[in-house]
Protein backbone atom coordinates (compact mmCIF):
# COMPACT_ATOMS: atom_id res chain seq x y z
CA UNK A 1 17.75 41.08 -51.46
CA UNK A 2 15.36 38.37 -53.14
CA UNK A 3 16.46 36.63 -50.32
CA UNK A 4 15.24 38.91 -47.84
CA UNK A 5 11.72 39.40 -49.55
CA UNK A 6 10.31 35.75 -49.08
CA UNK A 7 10.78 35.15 -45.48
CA UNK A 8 9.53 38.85 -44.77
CA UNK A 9 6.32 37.89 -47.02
CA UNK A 10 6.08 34.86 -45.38
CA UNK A 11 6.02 36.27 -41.30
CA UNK A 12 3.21 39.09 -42.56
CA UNK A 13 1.38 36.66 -44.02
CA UNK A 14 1.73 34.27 -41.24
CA UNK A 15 0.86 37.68 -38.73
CA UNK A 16 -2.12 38.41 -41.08
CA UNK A 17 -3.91 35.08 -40.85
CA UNK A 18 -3.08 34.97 -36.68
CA UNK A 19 -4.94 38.05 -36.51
CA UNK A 20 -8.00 37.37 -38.84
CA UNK A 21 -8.56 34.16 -36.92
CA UNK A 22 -8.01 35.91 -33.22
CA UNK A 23 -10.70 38.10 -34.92
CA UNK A 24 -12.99 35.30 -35.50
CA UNK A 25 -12.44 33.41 -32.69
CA UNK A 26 -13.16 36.25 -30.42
CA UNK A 27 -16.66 36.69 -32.69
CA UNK A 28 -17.56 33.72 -32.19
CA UNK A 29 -17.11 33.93 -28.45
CA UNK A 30 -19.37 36.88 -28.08
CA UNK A 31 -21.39 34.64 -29.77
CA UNK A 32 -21.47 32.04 -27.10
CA UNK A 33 -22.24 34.29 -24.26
CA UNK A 34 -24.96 35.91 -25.75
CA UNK A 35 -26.54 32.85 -25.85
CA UNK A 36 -25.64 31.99 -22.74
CA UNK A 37 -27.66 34.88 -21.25
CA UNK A 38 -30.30 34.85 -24.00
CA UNK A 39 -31.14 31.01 -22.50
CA UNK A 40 -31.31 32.57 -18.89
CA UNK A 41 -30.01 30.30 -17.04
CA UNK A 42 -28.81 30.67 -13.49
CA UNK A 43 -27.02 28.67 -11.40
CA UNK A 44 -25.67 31.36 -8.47
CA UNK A 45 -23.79 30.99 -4.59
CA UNK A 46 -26.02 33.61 -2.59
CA UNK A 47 -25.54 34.76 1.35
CA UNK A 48 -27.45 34.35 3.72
CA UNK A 49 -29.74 38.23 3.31
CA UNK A 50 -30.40 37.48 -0.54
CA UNK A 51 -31.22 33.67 -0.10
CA UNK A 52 -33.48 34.91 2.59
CA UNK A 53 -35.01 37.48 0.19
CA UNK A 54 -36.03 34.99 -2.58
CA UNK A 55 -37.27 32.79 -0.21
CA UNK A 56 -39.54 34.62 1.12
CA UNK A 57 -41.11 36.00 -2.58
CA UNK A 58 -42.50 31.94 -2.43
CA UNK A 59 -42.04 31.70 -6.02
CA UNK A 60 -39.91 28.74 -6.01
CA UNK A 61 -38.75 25.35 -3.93
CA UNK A 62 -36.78 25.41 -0.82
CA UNK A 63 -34.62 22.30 -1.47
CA UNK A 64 -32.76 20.69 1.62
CA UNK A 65 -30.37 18.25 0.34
CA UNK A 66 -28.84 16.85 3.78
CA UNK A 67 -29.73 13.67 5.27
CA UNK A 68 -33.19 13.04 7.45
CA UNK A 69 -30.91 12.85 10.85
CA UNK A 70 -29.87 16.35 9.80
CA UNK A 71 -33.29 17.59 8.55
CA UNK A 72 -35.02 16.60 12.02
CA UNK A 73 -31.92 18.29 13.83
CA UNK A 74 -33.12 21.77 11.87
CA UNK A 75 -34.39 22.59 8.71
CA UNK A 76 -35.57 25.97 7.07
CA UNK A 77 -39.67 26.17 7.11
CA UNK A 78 -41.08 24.82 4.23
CA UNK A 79 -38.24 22.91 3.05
CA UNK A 80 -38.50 19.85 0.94
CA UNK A 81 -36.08 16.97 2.25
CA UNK A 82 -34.06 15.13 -0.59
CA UNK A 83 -30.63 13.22 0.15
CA UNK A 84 -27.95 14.20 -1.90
CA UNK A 85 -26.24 10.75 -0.78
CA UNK A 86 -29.47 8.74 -1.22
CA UNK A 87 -29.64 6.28 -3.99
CA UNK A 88 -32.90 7.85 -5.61
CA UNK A 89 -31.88 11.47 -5.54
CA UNK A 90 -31.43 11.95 -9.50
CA UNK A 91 -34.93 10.20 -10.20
CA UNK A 92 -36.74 12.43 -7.47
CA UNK A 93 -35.08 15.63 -8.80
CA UNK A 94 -35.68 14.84 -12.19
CA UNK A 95 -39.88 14.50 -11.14
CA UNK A 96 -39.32 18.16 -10.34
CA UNK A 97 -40.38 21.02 -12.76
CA UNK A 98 -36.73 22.20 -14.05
CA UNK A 99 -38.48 25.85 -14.79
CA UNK A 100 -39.30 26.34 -10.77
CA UNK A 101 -36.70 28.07 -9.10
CA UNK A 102 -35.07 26.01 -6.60
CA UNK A 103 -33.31 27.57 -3.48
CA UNK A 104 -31.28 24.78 -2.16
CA UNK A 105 -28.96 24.05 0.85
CA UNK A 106 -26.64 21.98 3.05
CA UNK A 107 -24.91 22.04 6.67
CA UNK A 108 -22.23 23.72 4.80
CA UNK A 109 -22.64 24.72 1.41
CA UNK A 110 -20.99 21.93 -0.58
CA UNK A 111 -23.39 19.42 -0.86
CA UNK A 112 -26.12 21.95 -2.17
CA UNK A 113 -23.42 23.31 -4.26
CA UNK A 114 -22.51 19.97 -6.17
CA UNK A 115 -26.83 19.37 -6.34
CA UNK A 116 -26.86 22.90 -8.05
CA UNK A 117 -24.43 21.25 -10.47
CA UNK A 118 -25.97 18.14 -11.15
CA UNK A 119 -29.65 20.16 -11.46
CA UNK A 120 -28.17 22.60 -14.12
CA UNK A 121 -27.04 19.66 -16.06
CA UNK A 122 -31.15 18.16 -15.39
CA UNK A 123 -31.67 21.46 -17.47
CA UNK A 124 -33.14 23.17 -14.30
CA UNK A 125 -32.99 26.66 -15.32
CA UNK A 126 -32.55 28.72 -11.81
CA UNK A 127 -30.54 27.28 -9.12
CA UNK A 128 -29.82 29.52 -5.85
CA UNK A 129 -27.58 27.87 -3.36
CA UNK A 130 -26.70 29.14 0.31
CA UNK A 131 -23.29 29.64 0.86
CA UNK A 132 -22.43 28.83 4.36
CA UNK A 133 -25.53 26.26 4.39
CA UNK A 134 -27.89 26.08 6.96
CA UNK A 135 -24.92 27.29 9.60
CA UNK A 136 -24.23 30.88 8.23
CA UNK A 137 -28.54 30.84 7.83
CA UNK A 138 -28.31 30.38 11.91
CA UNK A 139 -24.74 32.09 12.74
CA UNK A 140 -27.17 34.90 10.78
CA UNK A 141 -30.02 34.87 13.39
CA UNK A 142 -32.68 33.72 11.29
CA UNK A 143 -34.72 30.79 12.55
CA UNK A 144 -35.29 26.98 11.86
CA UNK A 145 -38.05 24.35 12.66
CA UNK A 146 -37.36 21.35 14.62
């Protein structure tokens, strides 16, 4: 019987401490993402109707991140050009003010996608990117300057 007692002690203490730190693990998490959305920060894929709509409140920077070929082929009105793939495209975004809201896009999606990435590490704090790029914005109807 004494036999018995130790290894059953031994499991419910073992069960006890699993659960107190799944406890305080989980704590702590809720932790983390309240500070997540206490710091506000946004970093979001939108379509083409609700890039459209925060463009047009003019509160923030229309970033086109595709190459000047590309840009004089089509670009959204009032869209800043910067290269994704040109050598001074960290040191130009980084001249920008990270609280602006940017609204940034691409042919396609992915380019303005991996800038989103690289301008929430910057510590830009709201980041909209077109999914689809600047071909769902047309495949959409809406227009582009030449």
């Amino acid at each position: 019987m004494k036999k018995l007692i130790f290894p059953l002690t031994l499991a419910v203490s073992i069960l006890f401490t699993g659960c107190s730190n799944a406890q305080n693990n989980s704590e702590a998490a809720g932790t983390e993402n309240q500070e997540a959305t206490t710091s506000q920060v946004v970093n979001k894929d939108v379509n083409v109707a609700e890039f459209a709509k925060l463009v047009e409140q003019g509160n923030g920077l229309l970033l086109d991140v595709r190459t000047e070929g590309e840009y004089a082929e089509g670009h959204l009105e009032g869209s800043t050009l910067i290269n994704i793939n040109g050598p001074d495209f960290q040191q130009k975004i980084k001249e920008l003010d990270p609280e602006t809201p940017v609204y940034v896009y691409c042919r396609s999606g992915a380019r303005s996608g991996n800038a989103a990435k690289i301008m929430k590490q910057l510590g830009f704090k709201t980041v909209y990117n077109l999914e689809g790029g600047i071909l769902a914005w047309q495949r959409s109807g809406k227009p582009v300057v030449r």
